[in-house]
C-alpha atoms as a PDB file:
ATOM      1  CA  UNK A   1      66.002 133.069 -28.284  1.00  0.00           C
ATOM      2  CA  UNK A   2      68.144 135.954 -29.509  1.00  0.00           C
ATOM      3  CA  UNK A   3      71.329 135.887 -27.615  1.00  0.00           C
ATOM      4  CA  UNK A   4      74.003 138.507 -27.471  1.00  0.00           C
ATOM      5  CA  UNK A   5      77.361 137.061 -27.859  1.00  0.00           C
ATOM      6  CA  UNK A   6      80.140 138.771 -29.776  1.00  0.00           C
ATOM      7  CA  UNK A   7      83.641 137.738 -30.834  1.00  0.00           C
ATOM      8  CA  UNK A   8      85.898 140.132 -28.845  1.00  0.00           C
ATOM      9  CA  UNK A   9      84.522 142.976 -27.427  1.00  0.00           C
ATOM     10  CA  UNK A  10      80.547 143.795 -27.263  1.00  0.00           C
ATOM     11  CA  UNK A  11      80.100 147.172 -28.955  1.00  0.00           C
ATOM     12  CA  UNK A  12      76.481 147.184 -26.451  1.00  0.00           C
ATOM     13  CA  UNK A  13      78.592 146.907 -23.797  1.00  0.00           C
ATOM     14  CA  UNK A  14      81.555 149.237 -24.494  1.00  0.00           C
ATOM     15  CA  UNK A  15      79.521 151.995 -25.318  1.00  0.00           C
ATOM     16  CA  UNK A  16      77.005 151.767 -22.552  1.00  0.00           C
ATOM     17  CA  UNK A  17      79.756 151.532 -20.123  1.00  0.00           C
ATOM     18  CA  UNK A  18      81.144 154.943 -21.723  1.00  0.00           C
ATOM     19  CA  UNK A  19      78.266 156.734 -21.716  1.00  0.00           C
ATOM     20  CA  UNK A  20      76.767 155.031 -18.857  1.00  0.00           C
ATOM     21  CA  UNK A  21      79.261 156.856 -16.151  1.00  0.00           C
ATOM     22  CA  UNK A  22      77.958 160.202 -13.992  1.00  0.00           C
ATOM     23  CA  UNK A  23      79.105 162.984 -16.304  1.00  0.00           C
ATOM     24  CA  UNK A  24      79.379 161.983 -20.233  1.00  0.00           C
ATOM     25  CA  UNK A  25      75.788 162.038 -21.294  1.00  0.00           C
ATOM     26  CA  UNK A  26      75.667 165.429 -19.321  1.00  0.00           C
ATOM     27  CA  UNK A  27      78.974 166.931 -21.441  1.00  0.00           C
ATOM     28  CA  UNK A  28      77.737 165.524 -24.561  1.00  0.00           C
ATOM     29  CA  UNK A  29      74.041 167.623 -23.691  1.00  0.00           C
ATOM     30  CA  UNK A  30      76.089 170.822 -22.948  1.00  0.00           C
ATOM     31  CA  UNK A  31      77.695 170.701 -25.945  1.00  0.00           C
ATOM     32  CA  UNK A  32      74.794 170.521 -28.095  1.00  0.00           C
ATOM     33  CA  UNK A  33      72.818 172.798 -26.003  1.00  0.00           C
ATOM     34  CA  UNK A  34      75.888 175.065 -26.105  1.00  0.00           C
ATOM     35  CA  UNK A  35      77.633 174.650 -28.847  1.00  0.00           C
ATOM     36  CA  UNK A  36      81.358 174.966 -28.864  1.00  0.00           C
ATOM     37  CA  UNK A  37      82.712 176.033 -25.380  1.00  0.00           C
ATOM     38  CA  UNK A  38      86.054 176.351 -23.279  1.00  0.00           C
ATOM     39  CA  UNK A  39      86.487 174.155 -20.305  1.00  0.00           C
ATOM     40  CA  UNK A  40      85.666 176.702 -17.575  1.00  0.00           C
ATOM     41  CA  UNK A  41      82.142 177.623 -19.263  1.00  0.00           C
ATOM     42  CA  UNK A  42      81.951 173.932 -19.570  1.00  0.00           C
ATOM     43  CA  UNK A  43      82.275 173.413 -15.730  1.00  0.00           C
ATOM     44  CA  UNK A  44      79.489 176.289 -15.153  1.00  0.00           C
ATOM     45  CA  UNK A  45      77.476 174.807 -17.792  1.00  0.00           C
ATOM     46  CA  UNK A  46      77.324 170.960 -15.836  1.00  0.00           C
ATOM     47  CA  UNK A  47      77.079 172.945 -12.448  1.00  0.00           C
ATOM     48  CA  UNK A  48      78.442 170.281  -9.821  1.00  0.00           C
ATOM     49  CA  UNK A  49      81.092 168.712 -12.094  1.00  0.00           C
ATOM     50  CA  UNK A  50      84.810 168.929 -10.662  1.00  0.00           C
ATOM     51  CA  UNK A  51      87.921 170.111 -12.674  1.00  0.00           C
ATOM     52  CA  UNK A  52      89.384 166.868 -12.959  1.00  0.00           C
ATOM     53  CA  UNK A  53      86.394 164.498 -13.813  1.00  0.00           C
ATOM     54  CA  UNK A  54      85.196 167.200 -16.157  1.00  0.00           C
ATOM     55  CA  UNK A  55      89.056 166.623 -17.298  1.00  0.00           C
ATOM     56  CA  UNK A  56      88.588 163.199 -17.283  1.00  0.00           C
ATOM     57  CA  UNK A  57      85.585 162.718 -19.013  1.00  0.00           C
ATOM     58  CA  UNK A  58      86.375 164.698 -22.009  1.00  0.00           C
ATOM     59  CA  UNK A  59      89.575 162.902 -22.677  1.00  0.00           C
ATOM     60  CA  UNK A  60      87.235 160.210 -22.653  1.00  0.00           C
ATOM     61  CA  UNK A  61      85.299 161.494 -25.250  1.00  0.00           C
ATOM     62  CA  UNK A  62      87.503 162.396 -27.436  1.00  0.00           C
ATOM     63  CA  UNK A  63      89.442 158.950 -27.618  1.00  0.00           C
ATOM     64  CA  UNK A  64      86.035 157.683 -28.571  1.00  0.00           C
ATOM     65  CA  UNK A  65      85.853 160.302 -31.193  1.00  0.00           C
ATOM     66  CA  UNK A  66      82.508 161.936 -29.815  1.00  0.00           C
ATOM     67  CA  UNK A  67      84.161 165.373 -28.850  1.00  0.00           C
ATOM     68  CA  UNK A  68      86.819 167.515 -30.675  1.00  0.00           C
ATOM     69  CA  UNK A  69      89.521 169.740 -28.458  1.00  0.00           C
ATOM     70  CA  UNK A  70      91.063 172.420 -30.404  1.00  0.00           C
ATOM     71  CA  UNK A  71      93.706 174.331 -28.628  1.00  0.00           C
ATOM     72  CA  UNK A  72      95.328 177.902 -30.188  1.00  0.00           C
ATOM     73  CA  UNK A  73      98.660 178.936 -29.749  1.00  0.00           C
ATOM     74  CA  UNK A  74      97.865 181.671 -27.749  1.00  0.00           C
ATOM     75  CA  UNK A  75      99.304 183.048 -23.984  1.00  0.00           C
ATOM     76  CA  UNK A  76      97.334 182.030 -22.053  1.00  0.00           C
ATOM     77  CA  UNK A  77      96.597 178.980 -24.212  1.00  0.00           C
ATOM     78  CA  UNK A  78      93.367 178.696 -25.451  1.00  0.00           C
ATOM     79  CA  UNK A  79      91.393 175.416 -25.656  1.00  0.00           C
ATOM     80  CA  UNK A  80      87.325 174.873 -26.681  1.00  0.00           C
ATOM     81  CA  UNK A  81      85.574 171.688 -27.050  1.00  0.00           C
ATOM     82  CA  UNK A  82      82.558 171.106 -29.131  1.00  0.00           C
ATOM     83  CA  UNK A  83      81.248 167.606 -30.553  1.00  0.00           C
ATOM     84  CA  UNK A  84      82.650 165.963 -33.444  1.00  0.00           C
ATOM     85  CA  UNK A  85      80.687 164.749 -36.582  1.00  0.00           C
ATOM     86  CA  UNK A  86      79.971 161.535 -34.545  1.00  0.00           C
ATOM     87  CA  UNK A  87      78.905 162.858 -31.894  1.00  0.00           C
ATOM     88  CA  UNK A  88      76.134 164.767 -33.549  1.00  0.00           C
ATOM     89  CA  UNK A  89      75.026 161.473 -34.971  1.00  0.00           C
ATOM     90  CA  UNK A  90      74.717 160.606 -31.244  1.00  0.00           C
ATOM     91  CA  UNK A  91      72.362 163.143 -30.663  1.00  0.00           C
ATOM     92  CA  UNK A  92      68.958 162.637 -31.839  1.00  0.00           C
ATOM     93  CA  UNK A  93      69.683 159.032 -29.543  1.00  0.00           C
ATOM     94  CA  UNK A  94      70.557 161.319 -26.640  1.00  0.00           C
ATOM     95  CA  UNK A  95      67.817 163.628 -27.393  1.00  0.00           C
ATOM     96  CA  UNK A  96      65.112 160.619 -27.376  1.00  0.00           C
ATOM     97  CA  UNK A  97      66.540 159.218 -24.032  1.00  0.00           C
ATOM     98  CA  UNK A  98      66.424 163.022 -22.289  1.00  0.00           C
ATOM     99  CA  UNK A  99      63.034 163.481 -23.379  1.00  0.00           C
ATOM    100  CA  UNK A 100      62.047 159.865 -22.298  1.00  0.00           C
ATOM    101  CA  UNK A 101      63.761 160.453 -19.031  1.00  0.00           C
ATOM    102  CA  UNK A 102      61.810 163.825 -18.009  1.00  0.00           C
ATOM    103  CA  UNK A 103      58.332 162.462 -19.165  1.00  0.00           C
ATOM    104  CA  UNK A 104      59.276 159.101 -17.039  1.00  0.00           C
ATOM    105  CA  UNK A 105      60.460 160.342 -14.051  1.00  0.00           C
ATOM    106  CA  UNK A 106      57.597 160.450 -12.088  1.00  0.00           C
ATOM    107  CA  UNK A 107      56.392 157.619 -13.010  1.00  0.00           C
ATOM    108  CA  UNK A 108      60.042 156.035 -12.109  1.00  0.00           C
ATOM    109  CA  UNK A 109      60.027 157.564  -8.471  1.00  0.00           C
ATOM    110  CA  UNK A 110      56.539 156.507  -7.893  1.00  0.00           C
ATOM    111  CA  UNK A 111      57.807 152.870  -9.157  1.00  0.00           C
ATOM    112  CA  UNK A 112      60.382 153.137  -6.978  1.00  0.00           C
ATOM    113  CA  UNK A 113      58.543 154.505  -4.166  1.00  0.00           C
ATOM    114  CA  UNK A 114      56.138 151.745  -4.482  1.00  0.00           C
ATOM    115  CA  UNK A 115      59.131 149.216  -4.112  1.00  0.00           C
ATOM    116  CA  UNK A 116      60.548 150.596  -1.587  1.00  0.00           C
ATOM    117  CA  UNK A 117      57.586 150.302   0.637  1.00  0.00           C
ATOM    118  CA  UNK A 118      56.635 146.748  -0.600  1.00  0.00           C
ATOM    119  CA  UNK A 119      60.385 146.222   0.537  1.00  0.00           C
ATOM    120  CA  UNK A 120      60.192 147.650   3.783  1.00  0.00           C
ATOM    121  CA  UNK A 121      56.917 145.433   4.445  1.00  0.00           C
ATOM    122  CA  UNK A 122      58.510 142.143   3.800  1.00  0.00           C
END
C-alpha cells in the first residue's frame, strides 16, 4: 500500500488547499485567458467575485509565486496582474482539469442526481 506521509508539511495538501478555495483556479483562468490585466477588468472578467476576496485571493497568489503585481508610479497609481513563470507551468494542469470538468459535468449532476434520489428513498 502506497501511503502518503510527509515530514512537515504535505506539498498535496498545501497546494490543493490553495487552489482548492472558490476563486483561485478562476483568477489563475482569467489570467491566461486574458493575459495581463488591472484589478477592476479582473473583477468584470470573474463576474460575481467581490473587491476584497478578489483582493484576497491574489495576495494569495502571489505569496505562492503563481501571479506577479506590478504597480507604476503613476497618479492614480497603476497596478496589473498577470501570471508569473510558475504559474504558466500551472497551466496546461489547469487546462486538463477545465476541460475534464466541462466534458464531466453532466455526467457529475446525473451522478449526483442519482444519489440524491437513492438518498431520499432510504
Amino acid at each position: 500500500m502506497k501511503k502518503f506521509l510527509h515530514e512537515g508539511p504535505c506539498p498535496i495538501r498545501d497546494i490543493l488547499s490553495r487552489l482548492g478555495d472558490k476563486w483561485s483556479l478562476l483568477v489563475l483562468v482569467a489570467l491566461s485567458a486574458n493575459g495581463t490585466l488591472r484589478f477592476g477588468e479582473l473583477q468584470k472578467a470573474i463576474g460575481d467575485i467581490s473587491q476584497r476576496m478578489l483582493a484576497v485571493t491574489l495576495r494569495s497568489l502571489e505569496a505562492d509565486g503563481l501571479v506577479v503585481r506590478k504597480m507604476y508610479p503613476e497618479v492614480p497609481p497603476r497596478v496589473e496582474y498577470n501570471l508569473s513563470q510558475s504559474g504558466h507551468t500551472l497551466l496546461p494542469h489547469l487546462d486538463n482539469l477545465v476541460k475534464w470538468a466541462v466534458e464531466n459535468m453532466q455526467d457529475i449532476e446525473s451522478a449526483r442526481q442519482r444519489y440524491g434520489d437513492k438518498e431520499a428513498q432510504g
